[in-house]
Protein backbone atom coordinates (compact mmCIF):
# COMPACT_ATOMS: atom_id res chain seq x y z
CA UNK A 1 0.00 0.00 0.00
CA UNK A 2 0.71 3.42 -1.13
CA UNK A 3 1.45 5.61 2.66
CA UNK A 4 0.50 9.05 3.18
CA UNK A 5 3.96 9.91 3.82
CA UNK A 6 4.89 8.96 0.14
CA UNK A 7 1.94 11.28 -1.85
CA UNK A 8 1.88 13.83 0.30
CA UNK A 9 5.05 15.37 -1.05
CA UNK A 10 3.27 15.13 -4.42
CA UNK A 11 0.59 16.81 -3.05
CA UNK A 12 2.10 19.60 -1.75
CA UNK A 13 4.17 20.35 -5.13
CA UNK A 14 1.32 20.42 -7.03
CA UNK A 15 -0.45 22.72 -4.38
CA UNK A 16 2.60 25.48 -4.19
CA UNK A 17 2.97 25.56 -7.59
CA UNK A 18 -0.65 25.40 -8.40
CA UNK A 19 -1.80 28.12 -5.88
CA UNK A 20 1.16 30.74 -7.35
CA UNK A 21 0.02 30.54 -10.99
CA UNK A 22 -3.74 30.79 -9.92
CA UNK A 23 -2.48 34.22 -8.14
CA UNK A 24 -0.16 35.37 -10.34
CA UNK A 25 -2.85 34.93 -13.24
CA UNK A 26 -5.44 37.26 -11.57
CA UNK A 27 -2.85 39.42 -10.96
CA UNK A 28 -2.58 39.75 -14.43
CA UNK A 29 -6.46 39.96 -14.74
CA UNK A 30 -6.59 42.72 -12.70
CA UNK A 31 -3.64 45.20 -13.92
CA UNK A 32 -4.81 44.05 -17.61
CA UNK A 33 -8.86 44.64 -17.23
CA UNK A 34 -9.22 46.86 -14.73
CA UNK A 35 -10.95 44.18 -12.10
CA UNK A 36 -10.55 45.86 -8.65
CA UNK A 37 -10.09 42.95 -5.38
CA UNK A 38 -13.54 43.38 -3.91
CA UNK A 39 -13.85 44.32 0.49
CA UNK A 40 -16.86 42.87 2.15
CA UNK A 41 -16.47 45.39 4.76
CA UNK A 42 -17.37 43.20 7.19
CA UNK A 43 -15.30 42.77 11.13
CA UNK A 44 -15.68 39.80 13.11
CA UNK A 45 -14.79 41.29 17.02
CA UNK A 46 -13.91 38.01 19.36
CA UNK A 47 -11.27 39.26 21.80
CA UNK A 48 -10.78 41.39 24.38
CA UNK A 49 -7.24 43.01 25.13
CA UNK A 50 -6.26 43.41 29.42
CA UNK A 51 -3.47 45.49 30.21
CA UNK A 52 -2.25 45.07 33.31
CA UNK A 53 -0.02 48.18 34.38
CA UNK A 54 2.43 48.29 37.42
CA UNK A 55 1.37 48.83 40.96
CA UNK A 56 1.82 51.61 42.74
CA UNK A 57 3.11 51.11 46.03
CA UNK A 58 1.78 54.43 48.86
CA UNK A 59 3.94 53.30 51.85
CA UNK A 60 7.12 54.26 52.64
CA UNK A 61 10.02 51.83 51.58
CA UNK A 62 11.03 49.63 48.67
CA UNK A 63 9.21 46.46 48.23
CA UNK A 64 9.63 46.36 43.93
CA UNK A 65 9.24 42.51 44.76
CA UNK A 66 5.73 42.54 45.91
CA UNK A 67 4.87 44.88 43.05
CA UNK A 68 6.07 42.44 40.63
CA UNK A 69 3.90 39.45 43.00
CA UNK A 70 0.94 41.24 42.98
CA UNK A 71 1.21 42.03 38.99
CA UNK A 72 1.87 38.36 38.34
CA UNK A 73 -1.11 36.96 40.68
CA UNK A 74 -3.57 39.56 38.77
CA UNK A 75 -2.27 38.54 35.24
CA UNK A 76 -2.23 34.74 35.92
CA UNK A 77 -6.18 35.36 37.88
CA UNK A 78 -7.16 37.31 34.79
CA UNK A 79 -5.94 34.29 32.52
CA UNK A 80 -8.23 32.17 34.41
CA UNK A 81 -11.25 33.83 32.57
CA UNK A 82 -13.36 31.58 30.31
CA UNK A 83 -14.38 33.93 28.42
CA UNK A 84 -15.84 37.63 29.00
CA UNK A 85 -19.42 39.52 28.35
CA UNK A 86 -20.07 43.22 27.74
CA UNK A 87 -23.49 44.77 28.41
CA UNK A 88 -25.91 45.76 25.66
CA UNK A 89 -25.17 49.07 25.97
CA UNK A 90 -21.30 48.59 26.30
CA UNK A 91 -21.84 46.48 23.44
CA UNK A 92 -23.37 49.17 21.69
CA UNK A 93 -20.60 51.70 22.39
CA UNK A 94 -17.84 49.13 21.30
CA UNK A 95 -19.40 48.93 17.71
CA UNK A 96 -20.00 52.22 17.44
CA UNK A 97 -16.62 53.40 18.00
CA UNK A 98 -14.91 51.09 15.74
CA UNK A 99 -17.62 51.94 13.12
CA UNK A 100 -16.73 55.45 13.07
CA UNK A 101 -12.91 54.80 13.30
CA UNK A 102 -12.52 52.12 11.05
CA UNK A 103 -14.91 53.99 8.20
CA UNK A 104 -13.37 55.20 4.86
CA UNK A 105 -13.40 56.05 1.62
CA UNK A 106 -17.05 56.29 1.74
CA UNK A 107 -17.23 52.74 2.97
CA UNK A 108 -19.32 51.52 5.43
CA UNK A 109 -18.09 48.59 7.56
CA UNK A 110 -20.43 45.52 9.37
CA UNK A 111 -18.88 45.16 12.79
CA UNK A 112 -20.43 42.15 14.22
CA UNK A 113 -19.28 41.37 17.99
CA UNK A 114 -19.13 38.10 19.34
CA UNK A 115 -20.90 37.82 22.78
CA UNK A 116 -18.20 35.95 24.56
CA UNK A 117 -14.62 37.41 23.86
CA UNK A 118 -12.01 35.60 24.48
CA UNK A 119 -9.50 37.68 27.10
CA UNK A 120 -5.89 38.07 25.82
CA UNK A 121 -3.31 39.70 27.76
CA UNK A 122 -1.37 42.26 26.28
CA UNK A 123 2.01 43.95 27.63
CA UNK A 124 1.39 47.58 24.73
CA UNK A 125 -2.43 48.62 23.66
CA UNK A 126 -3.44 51.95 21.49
CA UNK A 127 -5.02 54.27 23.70
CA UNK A 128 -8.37 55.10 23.87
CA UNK A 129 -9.17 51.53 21.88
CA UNK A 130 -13.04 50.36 22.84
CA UNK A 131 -11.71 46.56 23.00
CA UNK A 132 -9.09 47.19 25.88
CA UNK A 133 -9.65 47.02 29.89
CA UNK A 134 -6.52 48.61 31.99
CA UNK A 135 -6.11 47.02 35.26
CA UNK A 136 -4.03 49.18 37.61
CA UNK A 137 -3.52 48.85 41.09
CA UNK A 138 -2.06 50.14 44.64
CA UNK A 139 -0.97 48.96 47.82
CA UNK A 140 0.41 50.03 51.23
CA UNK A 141 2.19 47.54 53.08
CA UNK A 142 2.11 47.82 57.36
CA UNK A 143 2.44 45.78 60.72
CA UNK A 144 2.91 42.28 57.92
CA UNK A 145 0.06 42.81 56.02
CA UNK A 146 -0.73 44.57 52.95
CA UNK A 147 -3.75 46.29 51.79
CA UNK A 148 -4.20 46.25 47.50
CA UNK A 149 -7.03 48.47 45.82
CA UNK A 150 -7.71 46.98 41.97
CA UNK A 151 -9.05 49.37 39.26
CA UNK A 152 -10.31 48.50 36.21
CA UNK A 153 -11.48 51.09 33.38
CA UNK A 154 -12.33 51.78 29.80
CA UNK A 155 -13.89 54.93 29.53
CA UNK A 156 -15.25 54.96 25.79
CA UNK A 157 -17.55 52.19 26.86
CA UNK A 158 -18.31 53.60 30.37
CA UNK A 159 -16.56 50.23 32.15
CA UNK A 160 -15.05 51.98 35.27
CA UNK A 161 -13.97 49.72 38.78
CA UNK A 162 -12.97 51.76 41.30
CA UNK A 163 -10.38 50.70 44.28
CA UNK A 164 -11.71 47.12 44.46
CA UNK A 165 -9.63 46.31 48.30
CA UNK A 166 -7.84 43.15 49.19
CA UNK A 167 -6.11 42.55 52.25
CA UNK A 168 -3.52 40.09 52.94
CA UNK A 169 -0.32 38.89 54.90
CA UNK A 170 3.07 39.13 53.34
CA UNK A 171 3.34 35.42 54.30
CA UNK A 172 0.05 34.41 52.11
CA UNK A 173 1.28 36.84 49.49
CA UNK A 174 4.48 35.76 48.91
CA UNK A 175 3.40 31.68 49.55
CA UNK A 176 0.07 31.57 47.92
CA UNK A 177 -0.58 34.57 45.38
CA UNK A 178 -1.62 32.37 42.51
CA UNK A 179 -5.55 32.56 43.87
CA UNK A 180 -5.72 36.12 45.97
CA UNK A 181 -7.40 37.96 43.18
CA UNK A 182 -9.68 34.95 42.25
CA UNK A 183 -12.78 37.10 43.86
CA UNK A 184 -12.26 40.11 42.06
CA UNK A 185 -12.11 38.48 39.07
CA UNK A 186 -15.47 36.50 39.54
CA UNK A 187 -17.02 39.93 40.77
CA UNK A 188 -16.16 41.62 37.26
CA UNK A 189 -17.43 39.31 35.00
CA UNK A 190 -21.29 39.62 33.79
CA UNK A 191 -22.18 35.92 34.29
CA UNK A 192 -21.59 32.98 37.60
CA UNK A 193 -18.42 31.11 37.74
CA UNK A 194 -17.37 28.16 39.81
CA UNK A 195 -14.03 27.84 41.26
CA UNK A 196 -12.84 24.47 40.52
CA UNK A 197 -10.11 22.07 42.11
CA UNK A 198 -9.00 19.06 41.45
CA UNK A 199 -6.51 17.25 43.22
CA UNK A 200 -4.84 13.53 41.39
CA UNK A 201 -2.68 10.92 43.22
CA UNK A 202 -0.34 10.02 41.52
CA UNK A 203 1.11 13.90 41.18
CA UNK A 204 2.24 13.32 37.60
CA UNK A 205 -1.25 12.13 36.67
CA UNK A 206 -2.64 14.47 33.51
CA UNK A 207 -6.02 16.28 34.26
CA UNK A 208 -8.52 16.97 31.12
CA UNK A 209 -11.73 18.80 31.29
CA UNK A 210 -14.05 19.44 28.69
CA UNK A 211 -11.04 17.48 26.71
CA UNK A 212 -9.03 20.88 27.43
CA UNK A 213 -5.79 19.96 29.49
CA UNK A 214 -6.24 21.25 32.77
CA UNK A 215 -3.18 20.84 34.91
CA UNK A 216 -0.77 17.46 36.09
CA UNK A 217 -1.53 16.21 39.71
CA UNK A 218 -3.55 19.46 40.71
CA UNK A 219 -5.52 22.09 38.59
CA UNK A 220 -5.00 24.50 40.86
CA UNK A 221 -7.88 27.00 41.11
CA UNK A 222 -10.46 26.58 37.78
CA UNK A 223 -13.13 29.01 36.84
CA UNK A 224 -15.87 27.22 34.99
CA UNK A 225 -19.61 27.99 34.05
CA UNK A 226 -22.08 26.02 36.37
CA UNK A 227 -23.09 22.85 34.60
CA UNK A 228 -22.06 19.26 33.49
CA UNK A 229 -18.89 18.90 32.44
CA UNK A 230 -16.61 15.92 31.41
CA UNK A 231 -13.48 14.94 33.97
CA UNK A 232 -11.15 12.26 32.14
CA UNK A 233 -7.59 11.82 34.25
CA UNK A 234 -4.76 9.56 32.67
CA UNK A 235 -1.77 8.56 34.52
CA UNK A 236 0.70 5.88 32.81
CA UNK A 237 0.04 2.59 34.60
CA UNK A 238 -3.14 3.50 36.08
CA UNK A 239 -6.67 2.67 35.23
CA UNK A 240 -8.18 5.92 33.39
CA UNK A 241 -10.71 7.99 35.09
CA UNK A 242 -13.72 9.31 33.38
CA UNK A 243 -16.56 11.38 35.07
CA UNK A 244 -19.09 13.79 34.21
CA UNK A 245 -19.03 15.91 37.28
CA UNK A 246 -21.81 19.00 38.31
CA UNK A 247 -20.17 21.53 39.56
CA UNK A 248 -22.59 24.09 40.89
CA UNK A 249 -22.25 26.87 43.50
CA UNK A 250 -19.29 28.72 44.30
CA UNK A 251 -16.80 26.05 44.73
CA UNK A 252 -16.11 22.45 43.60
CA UNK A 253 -13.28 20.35 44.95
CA UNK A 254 -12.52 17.16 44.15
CA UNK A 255 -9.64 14.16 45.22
CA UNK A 256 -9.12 11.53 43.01
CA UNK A 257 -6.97 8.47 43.91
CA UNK A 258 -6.47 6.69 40.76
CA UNK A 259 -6.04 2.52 40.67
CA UNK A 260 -2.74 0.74 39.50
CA UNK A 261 -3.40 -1.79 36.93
CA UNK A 262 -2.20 -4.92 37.59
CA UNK A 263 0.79 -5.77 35.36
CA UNK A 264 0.39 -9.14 33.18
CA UNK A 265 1.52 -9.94 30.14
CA UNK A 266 2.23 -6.97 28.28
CA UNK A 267 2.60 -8.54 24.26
CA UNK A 268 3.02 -4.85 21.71
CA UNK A 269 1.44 -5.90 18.52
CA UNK A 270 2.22 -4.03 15.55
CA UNK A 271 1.10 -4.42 11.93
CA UNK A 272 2.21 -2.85 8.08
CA UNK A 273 0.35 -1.11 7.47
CA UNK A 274 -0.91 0.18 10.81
CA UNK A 275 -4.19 1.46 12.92
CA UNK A 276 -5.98 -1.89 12.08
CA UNK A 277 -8.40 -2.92 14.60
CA UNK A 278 -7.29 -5.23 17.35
CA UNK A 279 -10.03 -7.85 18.58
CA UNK A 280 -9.46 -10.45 21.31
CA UNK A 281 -11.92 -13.21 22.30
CA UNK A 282 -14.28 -10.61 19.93
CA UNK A 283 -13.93 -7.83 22.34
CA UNK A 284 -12.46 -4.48 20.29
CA UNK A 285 -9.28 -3.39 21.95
CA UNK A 286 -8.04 -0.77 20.06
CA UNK A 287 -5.98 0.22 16.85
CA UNK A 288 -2.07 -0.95 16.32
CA UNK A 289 0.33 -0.24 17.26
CA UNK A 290 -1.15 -1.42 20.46
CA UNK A 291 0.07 -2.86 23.60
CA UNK A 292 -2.03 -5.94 25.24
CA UNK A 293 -2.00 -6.71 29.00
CA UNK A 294 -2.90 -10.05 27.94
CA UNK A 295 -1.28 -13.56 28.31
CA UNK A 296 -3.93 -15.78 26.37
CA UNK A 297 -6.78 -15.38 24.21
CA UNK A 298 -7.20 -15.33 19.93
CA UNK A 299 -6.76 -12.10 18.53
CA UNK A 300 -8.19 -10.91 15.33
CA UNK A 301 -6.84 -8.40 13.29
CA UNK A 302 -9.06 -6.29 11.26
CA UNK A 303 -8.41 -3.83 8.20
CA UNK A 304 -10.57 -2.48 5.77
CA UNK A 305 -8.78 -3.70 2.24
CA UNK A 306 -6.86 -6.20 4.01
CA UNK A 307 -7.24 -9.76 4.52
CA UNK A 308 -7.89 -10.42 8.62
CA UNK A 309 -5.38 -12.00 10.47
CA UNK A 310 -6.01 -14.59 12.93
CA UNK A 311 -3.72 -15.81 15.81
CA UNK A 312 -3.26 -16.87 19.30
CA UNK A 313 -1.35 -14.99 22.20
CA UNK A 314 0.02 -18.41 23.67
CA UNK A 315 1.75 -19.10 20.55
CA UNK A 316 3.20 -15.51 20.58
CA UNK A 317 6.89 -15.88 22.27
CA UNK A 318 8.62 -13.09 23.24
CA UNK A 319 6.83 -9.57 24.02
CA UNK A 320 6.24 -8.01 20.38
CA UNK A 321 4.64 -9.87 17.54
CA UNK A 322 4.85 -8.42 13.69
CA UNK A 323 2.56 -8.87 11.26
CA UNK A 324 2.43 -7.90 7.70
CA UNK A 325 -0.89 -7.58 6.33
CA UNK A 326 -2.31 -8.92 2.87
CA UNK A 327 -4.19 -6.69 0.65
CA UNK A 328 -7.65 -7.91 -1.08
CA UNK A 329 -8.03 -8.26 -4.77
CA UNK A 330 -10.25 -5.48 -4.91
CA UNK A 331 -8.15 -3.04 -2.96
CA UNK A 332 -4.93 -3.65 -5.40
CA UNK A 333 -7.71 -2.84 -8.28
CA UNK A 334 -8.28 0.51 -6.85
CA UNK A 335 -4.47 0.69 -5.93
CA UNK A 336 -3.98 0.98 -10.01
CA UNK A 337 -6.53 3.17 -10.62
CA UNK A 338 -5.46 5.47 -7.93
CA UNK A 339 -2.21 5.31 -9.71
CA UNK A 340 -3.79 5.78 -13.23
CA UNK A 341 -5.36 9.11 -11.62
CA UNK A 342 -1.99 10.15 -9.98
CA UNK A 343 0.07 9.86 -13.54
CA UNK A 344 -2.74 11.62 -15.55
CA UNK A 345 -2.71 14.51 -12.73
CA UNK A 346 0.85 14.68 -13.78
CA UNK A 347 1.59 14.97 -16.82
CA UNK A 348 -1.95 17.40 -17.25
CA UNK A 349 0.09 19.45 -14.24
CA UNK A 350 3.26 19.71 -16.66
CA UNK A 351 0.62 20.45 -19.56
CA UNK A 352 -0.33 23.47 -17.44
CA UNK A 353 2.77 24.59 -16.63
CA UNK A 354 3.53 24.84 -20.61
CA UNK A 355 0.76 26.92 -20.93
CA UNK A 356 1.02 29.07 -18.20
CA UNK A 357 4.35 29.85 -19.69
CA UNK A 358 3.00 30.46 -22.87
CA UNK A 359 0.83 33.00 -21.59
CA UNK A 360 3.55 35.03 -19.88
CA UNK A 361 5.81 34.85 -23.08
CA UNK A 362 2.69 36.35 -25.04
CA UNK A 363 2.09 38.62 -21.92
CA UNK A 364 5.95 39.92 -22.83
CA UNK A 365 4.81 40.36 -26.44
CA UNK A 366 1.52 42.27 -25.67
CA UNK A 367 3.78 44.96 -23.81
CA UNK A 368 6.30 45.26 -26.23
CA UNK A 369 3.96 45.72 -29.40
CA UNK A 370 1.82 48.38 -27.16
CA UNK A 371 5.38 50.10 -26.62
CA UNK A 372 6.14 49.97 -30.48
CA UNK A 373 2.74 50.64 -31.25
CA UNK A 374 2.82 54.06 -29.54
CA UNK A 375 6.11 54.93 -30.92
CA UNK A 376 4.91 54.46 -34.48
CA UNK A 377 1.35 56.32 -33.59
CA UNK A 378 2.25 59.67 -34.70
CA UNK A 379 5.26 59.08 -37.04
CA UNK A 380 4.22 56.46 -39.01
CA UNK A 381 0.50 55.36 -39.24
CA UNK A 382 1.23 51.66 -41.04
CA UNK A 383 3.26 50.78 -38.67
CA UNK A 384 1.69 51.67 -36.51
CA UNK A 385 -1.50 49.78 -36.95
CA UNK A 386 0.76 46.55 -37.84
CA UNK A 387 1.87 46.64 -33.93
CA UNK A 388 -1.25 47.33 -32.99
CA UNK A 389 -2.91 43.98 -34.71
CA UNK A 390 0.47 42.23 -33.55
CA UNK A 391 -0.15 43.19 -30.34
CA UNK A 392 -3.86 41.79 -30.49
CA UNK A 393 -3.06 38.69 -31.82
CA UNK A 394 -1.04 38.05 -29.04
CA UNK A 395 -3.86 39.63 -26.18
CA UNK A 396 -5.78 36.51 -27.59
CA UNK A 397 -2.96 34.36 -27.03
CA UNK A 398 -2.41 35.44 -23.41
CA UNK A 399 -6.10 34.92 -22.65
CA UNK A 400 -6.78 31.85 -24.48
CA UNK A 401 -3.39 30.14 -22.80
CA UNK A 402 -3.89 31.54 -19.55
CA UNK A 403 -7.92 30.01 -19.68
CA UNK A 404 -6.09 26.98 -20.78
CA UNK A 405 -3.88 26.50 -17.97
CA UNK A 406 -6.48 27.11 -15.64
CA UNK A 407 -9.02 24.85 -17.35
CA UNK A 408 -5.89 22.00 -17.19
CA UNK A 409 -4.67 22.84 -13.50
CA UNK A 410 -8.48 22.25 -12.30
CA UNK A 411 -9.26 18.72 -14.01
CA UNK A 412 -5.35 17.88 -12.50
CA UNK A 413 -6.56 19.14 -9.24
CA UNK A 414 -10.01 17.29 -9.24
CA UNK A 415 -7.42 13.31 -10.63
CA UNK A 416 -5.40 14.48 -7.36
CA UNK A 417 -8.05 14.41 -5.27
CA UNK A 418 -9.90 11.53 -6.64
CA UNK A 419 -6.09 9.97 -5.68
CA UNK A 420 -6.31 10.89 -2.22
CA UNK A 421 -10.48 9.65 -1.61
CA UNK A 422 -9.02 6.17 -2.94
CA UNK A 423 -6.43 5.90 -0.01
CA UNK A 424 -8.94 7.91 2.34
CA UNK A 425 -11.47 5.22 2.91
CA UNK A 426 -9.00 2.90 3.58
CA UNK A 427 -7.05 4.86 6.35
């Protein structure tokens, strides 16, 4: 069999080469007829920008390090965000601002604004943009505790925070800063978020939620929308863990303590070509190459255009067993025609090429029988008019051959992919 890694190449030769003539020809199109490139006008909105600018520290004495803690803790709470809401009317101001400013040549852009933007933290932002929140901040440090006020503003959509106050120790600061804006950060969205955590023994165990990797060993703290939600923990010689958890109210904590498996016979089984389907005693296993905990039972594998091969794990000695798969009749009968379709998409490729080159040559020609043309226009009328005709003759040319090669590239194209659904079906 034929393996993806051996057409691709092919595949992506034709596609460079293919995608460069199809721009370079309306390229042509559009410097030769006058065809301007056509703007929908239309601005999809579906992040938010946070800058988060240094602290300002109103005690006496330095403490740069806490500034730097407390800027770190905000950024890595703000990450946390699933996703943020404006209100209608702030909604209202954001489109209309970027209306106005992004508006020109008597244009008149769509903005359409995406209900939940997706916060991204930025270091620089334009000023006075609609789509950026500032978060600055303050604190005053006394006695081993420190007091932090949190504002948060974008006036051209009327968001404004003012001095949101935390208090903490220096010991929790500098120990446990990860979670101390957590609150604030639930208080300024629009909608109810859960803090999550979820704890895994063993540490290096790999938590997934909503098939988003969510930490290894701990997620630390989570903000999720209320709701059902899938939990699926993996840890290398454990038994997986799969859940659909609730998590409602404010907080949901959860420990898991995940379950060895218990080490047998552990036989790899790998075939040529691979990810056929791996049966034993009936019961579907999984796709090689494939590792069986297994010391007995008759395993069946299973490929679509293959013949299926049948042995026994007693008989297997040693801890990897090979196996080389036969193809059907019928599979090596589309094998040829997939091949038949591969060599007619190349030599109708090289076809366009020749084409394509023709139309550039006569492209050359056009421009210098316009140039003699209007040399000859006042001087001498004859020849004049024979550039002129020679310089038609070849406009023809250039059209009919660059139609040509476009005509030929497309039917290649369509054998290619006709190539690729033959091998398709059977991966």
């Amino acid at each position: 069999m034929v393996e993806f890694s051996e057409i691709m190449p092919f595949f992506y030769r034709v596609k460079r080469y293919f995608l460069l003539l199809v721009i370079l020809f309306f390229l042509a199109c559009w410097r030769g007829f006058g065809v301007e490139p056509v703007s929908k006008g239309e601005y999809v909105i579906s992040e938010l920008k946070f800058f988060v600018g240094e602290f300002k520290d109103l005690g006496p004495g330095n403490h740069t390090y806490i500034k730097r803690i407390l800027r770190l803790a905000l950024v890595e709470s703000l990450k946390k965000i699933p996703f943020f809401t404006l209100t209608e009317e702030q909604q209202s101001l954001v489109k209309d601002s970027l209306y106005f400013s992004m508006r020109s040549d008597g244009k008149s852009p769509t903005v359409i604004l995406k209900n939940n933007l997706l916060p991204v933290i930025v270091n620089n932002v334009p000023s006075k943009s609609p789509l950026v929140i500032a978060f600055t901040g303050m604190f005053r440090v006394s006695d081993g505790s420190v007091d932090i006020w949190i504002s948060a503003e974008n006036r051209k959509i009327g968001y404004i925070i003012n001095n949101y106050h935390v208090q903490s120790s220096t010991d929790d600061l500098i120990k446990r800063h990860e979670d101390l804006f957590i609150p604030f950060v639930k208080d300024i969205l629009n909608y109810r978020v859960s803090e999550v955590r979820i704890n895994t023994r063993p540490d290096n165990s790999l938590i997934f939620i909503d098939d988003n990797f969510a930490g290894k060993g701990s997620t630390g703290s989570l903000l999720i929308v209320p709701g059902l939600h899938k939990l699926w923990v993996y840890a290398d010689g454990y038994r997986e863990w799969h859940e659909i958890i609730n998590v409602a109210g404010d907080e949901y904590k959860k420990d898991i303590k995940m379950s060895r498996i218990e080490q047998v016979g552990r036989i790899i089984v790998k075939t040529e070509p691979s990810g056929a389907q791996v049966y034993v005693d009936e019961k579907f296993f999984g796709l090689t190459p494939i590792a069986l905990n297994k010391n007995s039972g008759t395993v069946t594998l299973v490929k679509d255009g293959y013949r299926n091969n049948v042995f026994n794990l007693k008989d297997i000695n040693g801890k990897e067993v090979y196996v080389k798969l036969k193809p059907t009749e019928q599979y090596k009968l589309e094998k040829n025609i997939a091949e038949k379709r591969k060599k007619i998409s190349n030599v109708l490729y090289y076809t366009g090429l020749g084409f394509t080159f023709l139309a550039a040559l006569s492209g050359a020609r056009v421009t210098y029988y316009t140039q003699k043309a209007e040399l000859y226009r006042n001087i001498d009328e004859a020849e004049s008019s024979k550039y002129e005709k020679l310089k038609n003759v070849y406009s023809g040319l250039m059209i009919g051959a660059a139609s040509t090669s476009v005509v030929i590239f497309s039917i290649s194209f369509a054998e290619m992919l006709s190539y690729f659904k033959l091998y398709e079906k059977r991966e």
